[in-house]
N, C-alpha and C. Protein backbone atom coordinates (compact mmCIF):
# COMPACT_ATOMS: atom_id res chain seq x y z
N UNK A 1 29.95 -11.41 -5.09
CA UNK A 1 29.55 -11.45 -3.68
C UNK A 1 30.13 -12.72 -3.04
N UNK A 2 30.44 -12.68 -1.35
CA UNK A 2 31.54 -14.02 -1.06
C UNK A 2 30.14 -14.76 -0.69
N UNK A 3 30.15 -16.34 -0.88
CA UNK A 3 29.46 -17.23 -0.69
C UNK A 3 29.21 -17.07 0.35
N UNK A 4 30.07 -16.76 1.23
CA UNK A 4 30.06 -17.01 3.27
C UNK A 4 28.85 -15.78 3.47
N UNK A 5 28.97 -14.70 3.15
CA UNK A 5 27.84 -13.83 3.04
C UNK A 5 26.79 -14.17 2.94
N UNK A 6 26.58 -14.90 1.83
CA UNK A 6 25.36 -15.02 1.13
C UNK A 6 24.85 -16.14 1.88
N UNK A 7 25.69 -17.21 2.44
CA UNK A 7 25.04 -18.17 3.50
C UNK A 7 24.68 -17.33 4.78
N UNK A 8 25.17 -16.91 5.10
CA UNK A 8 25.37 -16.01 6.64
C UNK A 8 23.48 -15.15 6.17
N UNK A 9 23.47 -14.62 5.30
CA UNK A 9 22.40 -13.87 5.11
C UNK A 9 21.21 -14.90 4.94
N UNK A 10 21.35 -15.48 4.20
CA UNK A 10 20.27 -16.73 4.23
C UNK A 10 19.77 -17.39 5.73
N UNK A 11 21.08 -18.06 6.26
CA UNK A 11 20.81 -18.60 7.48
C UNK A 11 20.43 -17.79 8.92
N UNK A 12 20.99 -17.00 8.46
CA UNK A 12 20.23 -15.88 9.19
C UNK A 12 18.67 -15.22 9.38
N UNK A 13 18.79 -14.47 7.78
CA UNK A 13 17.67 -14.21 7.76
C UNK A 13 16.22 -15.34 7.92
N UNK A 14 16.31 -16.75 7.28
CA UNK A 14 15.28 -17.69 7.68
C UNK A 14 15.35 -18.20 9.25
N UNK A 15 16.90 -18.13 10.26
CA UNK A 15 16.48 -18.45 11.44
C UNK A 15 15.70 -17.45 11.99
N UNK A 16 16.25 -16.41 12.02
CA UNK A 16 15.37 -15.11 12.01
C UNK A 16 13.99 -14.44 12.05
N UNK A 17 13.53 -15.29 11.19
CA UNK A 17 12.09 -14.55 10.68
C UNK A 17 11.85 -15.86 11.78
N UNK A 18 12.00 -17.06 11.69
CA UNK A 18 11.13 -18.22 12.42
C UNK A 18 11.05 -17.96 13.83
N UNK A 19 12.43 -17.06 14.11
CA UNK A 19 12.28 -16.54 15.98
C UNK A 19 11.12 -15.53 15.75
N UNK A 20 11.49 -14.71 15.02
CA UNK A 20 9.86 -13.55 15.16
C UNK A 20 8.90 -14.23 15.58
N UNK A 21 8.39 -15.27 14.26
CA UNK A 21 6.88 -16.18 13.91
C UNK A 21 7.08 -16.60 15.84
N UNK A 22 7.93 -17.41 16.36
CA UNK A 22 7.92 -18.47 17.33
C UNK A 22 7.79 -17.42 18.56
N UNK A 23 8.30 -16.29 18.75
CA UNK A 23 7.65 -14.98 19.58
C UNK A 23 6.69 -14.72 19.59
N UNK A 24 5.77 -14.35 18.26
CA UNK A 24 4.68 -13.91 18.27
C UNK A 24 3.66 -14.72 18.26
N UNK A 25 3.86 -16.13 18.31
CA UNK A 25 3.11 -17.24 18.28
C UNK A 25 2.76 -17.23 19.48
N UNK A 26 3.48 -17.33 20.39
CA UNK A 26 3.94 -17.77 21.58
C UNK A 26 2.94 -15.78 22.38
N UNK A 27 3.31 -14.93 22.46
CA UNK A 27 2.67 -13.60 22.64
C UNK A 27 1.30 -13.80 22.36
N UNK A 28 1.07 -14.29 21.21
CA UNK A 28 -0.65 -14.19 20.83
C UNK A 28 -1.47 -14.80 21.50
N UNK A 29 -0.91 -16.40 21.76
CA UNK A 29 -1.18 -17.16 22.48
C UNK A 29 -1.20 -17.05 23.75
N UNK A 30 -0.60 -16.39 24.96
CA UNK A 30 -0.77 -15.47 26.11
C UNK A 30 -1.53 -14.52 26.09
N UNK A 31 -1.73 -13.65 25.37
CA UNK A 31 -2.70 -12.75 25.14
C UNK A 31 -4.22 -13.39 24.74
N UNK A 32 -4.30 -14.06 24.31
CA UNK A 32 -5.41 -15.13 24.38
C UNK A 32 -6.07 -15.44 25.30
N UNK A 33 -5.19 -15.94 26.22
CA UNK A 33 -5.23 -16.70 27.62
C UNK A 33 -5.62 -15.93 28.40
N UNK A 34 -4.99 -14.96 28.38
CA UNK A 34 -5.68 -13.73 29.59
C UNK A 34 -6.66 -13.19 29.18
N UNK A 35 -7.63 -12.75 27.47
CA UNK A 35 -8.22 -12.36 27.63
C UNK A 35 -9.25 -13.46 27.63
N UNK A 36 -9.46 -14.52 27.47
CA UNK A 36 -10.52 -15.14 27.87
C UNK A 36 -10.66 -15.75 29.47
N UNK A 37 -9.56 -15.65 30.42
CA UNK A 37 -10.01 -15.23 31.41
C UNK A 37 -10.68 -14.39 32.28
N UNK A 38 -10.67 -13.19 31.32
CA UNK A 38 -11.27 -12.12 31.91
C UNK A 38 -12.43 -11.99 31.15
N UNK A 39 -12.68 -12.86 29.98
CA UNK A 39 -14.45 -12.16 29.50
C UNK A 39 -15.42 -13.05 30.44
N UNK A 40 -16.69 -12.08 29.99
CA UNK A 40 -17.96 -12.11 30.48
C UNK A 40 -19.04 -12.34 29.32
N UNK A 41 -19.47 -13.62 29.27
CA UNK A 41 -20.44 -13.96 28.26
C UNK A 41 -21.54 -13.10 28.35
N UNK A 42 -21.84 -12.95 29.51
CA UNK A 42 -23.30 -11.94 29.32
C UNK A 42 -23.43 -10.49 28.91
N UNK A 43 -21.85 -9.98 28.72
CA UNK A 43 -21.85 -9.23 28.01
C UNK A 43 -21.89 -8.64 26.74
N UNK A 44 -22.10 -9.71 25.80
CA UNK A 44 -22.78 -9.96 24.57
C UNK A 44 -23.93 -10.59 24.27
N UNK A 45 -24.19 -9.09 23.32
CA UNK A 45 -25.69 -9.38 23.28
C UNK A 45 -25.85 -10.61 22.24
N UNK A 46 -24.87 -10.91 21.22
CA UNK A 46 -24.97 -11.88 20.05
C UNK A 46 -24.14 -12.76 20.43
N UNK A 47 -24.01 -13.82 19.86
CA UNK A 47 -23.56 -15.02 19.88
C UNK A 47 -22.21 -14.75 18.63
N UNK A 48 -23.09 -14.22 18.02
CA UNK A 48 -21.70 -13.79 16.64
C UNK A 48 -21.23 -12.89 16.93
N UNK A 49 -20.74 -11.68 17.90
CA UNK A 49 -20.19 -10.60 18.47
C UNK A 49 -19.15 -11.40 19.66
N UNK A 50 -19.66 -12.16 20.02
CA UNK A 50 -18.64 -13.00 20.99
C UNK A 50 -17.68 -13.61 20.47
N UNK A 51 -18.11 -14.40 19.32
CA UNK A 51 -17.19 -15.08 18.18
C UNK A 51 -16.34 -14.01 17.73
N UNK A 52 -16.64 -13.38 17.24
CA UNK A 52 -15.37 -12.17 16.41
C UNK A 52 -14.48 -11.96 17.98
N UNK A 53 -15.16 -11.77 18.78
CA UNK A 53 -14.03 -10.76 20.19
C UNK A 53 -13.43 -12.73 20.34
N UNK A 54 -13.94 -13.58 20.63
CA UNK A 54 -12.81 -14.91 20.53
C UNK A 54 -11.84 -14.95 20.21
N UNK A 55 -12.57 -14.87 18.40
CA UNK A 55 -11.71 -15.32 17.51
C UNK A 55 -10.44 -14.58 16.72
N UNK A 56 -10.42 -13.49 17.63
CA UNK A 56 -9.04 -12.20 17.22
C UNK A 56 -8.06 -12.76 17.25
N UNK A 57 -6.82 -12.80 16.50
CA UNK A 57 -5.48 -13.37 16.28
C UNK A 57 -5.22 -14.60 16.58
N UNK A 58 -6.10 -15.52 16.64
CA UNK A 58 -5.99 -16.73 16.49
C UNK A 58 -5.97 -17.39 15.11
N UNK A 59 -5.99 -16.78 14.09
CA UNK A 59 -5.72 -17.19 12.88
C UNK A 59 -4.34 -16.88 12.72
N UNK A 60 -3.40 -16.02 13.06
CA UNK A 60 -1.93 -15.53 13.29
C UNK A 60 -1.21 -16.46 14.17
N UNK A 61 -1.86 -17.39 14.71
CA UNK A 61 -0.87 -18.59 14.94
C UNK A 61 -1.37 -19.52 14.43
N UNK A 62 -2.34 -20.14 13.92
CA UNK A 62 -2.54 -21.17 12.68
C UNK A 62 -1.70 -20.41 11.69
N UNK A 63 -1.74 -19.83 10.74
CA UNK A 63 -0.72 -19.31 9.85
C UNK A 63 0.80 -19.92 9.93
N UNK A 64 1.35 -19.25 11.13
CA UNK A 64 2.72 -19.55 11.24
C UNK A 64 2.77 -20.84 12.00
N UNK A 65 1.62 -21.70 12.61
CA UNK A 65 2.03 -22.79 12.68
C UNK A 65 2.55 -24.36 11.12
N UNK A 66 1.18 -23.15 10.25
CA UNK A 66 1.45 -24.30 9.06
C UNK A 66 2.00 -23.38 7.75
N UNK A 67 2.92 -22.69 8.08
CA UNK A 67 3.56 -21.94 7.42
C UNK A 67 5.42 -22.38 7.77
N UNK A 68 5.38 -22.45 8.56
CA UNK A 68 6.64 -22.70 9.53
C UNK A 68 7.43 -23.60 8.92
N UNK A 69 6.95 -24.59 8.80
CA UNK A 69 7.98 -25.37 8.07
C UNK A 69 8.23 -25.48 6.53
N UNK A 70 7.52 -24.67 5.80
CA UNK A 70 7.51 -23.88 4.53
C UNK A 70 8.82 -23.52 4.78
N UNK A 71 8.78 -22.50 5.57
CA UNK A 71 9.76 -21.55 5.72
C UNK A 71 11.19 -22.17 5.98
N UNK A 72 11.24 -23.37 7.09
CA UNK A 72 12.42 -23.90 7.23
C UNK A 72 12.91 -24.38 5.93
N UNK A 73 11.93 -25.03 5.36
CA UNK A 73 12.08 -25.77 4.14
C UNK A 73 12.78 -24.68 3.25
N UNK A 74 12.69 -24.01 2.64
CA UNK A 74 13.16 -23.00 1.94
C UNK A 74 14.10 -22.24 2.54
N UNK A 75 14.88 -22.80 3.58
CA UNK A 75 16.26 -22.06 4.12
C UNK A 75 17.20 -23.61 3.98
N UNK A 76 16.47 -24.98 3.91
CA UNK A 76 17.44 -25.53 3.50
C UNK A 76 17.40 -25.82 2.33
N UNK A 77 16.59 -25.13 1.51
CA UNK A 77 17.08 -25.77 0.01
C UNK A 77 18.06 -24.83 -0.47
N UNK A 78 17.81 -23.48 -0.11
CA UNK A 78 19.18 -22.53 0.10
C UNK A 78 20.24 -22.68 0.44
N UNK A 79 19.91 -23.34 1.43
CA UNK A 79 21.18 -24.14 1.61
C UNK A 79 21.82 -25.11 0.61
N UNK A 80 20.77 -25.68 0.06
CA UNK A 80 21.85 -26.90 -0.36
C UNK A 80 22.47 -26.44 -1.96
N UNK A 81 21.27 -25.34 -2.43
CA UNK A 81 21.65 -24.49 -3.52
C UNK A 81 23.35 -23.89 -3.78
N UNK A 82 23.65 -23.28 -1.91
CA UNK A 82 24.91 -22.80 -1.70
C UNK A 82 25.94 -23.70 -1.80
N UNK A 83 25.09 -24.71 -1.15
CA UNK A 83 26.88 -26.04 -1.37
C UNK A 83 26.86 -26.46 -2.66
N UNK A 84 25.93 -26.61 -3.07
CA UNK A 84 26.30 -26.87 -4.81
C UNK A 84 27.35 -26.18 -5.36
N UNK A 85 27.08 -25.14 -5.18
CA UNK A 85 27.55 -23.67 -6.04
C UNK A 85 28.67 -23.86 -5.53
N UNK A 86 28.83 -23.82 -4.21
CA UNK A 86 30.35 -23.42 -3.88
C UNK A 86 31.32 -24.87 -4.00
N UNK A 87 30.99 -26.19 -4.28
CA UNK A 87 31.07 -27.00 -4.41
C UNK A 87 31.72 -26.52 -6.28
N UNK A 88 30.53 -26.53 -6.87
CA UNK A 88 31.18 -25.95 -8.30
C UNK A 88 31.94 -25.08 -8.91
N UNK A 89 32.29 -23.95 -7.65
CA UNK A 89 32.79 -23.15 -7.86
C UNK A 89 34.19 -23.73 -7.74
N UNK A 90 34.73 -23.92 -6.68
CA UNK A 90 35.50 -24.49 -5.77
C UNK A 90 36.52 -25.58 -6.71
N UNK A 91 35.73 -26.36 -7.18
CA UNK A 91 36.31 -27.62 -7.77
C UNK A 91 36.75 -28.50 -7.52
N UNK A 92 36.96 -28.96 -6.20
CA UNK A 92 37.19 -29.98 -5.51
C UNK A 92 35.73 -30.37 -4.40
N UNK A 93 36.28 -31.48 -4.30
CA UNK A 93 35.36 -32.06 -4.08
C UNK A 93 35.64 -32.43 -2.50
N UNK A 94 35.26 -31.73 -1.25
CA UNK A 94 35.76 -31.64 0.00
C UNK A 94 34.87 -32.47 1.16
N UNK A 95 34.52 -33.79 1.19
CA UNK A 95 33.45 -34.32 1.92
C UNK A 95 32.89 -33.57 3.11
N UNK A 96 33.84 -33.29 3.98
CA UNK A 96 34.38 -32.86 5.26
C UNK A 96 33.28 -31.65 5.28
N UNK A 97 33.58 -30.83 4.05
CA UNK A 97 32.84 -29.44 3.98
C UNK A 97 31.62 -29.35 3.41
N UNK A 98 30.95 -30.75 2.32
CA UNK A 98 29.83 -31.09 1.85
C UNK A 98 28.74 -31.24 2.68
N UNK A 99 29.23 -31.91 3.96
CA UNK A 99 28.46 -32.62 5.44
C UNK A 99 28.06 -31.56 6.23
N UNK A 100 28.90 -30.68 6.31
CA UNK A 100 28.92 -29.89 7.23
C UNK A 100 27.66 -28.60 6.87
N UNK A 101 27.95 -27.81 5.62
CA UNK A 101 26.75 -27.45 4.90
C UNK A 101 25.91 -27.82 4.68
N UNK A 102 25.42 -29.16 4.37
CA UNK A 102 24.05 -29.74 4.38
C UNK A 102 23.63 -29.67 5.87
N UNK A 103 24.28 -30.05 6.59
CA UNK A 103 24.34 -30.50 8.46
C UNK A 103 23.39 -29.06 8.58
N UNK A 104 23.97 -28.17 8.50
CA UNK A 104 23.86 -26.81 8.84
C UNK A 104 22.58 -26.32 7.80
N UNK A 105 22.31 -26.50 6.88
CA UNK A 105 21.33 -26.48 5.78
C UNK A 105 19.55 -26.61 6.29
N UNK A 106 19.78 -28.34 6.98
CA UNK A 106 18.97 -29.00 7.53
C UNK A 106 18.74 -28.16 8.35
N UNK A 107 19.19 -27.38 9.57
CA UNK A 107 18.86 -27.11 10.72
C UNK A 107 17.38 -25.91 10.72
N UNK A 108 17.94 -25.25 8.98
CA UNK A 108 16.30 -24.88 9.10
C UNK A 108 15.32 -24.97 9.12
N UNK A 109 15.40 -26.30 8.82
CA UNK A 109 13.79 -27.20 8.38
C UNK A 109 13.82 -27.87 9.92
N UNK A 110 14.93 -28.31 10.83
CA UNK A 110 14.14 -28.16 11.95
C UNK A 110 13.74 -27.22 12.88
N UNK A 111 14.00 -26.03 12.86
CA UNK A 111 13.64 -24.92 13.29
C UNK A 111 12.40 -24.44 12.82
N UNK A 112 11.98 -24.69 11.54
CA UNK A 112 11.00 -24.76 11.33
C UNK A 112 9.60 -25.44 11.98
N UNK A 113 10.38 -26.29 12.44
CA UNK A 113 9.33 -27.70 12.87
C UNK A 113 9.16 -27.49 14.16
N UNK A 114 10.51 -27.00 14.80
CA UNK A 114 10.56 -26.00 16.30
C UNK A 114 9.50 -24.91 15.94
N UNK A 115 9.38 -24.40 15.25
CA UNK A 115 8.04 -23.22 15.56
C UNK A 115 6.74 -23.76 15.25
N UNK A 116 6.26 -24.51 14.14
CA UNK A 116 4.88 -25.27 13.76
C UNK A 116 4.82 -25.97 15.18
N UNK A 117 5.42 -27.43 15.65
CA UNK A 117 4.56 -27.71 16.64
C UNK A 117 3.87 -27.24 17.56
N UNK A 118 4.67 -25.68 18.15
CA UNK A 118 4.01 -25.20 19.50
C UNK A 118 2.70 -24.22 18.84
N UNK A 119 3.21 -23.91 17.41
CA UNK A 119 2.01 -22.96 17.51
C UNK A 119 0.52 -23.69 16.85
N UNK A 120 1.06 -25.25 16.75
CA UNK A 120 -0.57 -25.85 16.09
C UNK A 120 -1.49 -26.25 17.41
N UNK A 121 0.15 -26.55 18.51
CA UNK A 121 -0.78 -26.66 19.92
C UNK A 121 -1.16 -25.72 20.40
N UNK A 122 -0.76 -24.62 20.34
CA UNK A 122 -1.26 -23.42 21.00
C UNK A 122 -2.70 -22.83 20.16
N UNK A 123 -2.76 -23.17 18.69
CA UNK A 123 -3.98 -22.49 18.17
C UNK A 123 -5.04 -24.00 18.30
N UNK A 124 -4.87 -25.42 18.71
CA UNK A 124 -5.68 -26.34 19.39
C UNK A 124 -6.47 -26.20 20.37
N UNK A 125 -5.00 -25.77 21.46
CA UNK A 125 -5.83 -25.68 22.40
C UNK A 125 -6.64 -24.10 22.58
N UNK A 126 -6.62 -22.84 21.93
CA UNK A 126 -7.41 -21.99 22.22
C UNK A 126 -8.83 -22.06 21.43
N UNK A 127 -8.78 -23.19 20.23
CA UNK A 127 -10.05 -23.59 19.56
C UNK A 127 -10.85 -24.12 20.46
N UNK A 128 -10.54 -25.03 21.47
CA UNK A 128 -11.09 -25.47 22.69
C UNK A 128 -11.31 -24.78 23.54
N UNK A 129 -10.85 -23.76 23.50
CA UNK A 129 -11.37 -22.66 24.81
C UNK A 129 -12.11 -21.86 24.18
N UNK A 130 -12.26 -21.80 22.99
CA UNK A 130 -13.75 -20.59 22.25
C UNK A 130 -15.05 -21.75 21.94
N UNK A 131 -14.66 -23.09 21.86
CA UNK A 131 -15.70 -23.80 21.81
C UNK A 131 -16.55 -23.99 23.33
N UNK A 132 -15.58 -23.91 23.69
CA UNK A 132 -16.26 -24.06 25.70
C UNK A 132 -16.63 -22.89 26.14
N UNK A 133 -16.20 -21.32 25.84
CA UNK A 133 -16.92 -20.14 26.31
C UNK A 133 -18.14 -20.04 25.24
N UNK A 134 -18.17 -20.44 24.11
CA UNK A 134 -19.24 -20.16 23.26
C UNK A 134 -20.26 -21.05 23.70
N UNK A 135 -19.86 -22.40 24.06
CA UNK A 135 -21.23 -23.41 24.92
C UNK A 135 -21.73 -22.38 26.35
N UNK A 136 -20.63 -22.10 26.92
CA UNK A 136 -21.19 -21.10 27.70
C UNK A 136 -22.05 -20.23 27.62
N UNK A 137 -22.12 -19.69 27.07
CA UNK A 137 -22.74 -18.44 26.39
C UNK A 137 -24.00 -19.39 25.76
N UNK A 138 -24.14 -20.30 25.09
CA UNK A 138 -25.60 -21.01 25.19
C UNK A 138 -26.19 -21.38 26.53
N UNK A 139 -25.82 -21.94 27.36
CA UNK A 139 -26.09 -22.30 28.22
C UNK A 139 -26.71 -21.03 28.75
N UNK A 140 -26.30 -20.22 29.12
CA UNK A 140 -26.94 -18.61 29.59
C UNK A 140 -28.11 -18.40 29.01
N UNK A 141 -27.72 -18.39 27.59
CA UNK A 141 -28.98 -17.54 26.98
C UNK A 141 -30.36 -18.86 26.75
N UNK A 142 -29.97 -20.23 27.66
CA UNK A 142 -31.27 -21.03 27.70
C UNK A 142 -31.43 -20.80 28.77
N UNK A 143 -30.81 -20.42 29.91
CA UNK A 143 -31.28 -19.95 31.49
C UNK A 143 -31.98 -18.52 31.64
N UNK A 144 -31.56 -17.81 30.83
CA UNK A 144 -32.21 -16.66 30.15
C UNK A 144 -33.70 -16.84 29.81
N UNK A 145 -33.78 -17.33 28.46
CA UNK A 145 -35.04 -17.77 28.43
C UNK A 145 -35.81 -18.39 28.89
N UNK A 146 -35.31 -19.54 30.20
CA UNK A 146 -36.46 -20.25 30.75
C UNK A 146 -37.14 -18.98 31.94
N UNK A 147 -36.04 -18.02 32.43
CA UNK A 147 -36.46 -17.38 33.46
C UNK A 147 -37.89 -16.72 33.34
């Protein structure tokens, strides 16, 4: 199989999957947003029925926020696996082309790091918005009971 392939498939496939994760991070997190604009605390009767309707796919961007750079990580050690190899294969010893593959190696582990930051802020800040509708939702059900 030609090396160039097998990089091309690698670098691919790990930039790849991290655009999915960094889409759907980014989707979940909008979908979030709108639906807790639109709920109504008093429409639950439990306190733990509100929590589950919160807390829906917000674990799907914690995941790929601290997953993410796993993932980069393991597209550049692939990388550097490939320049070895083709380095050994090769038999010369080409600086020019050593730099350039690692250069390119690296870029998954920051792409990686491109998808973890937005999605640890994005699953931050919606932890803060289920902690503030769930105070809500106390607050009711003590105005409730004093009535």
């Amino acid at each position: 199989m030609n090396i160039e392939l097998i990089k091309d498939i690698v670098d691919y496939g790990v930039i790849g999957l991290l655009g999915v994760m960094s889409f759907m991070a980014f989707w979940f997190w909008i979908e979030r947003i709108l639906f807790y604009k639109g709920i109504d605390v008093k429409s639950f009767e439990t306190k733990e029925e509100l929590e589950i309707a919160l807390t829906n796919n917000i674990n799907i961007i914690s995941t790929f926020g601290s997953n993410a750079p796993y993932i980069g990580l393991l597209g550049t050690v692939f990388g550097i696996i490939i320049t070895f190899y083709s380095m050994g294969q090769g038999g010369e010893l080409d600086a020019k082309m050593i730099m350039t593959s690692l250069a390119l190696a690296l870029k998954a582990t920051a792409m990686g790091l491109i998808v973890a930051i937005p999605s640890i802020v994005f699953y931050n800040h919606l932890a803060r918005r289920i902690e503030v509708i769930l105070a809500k939702w106390d607050i009711e059900q003590k105005r409730n009971f004093a009535d």
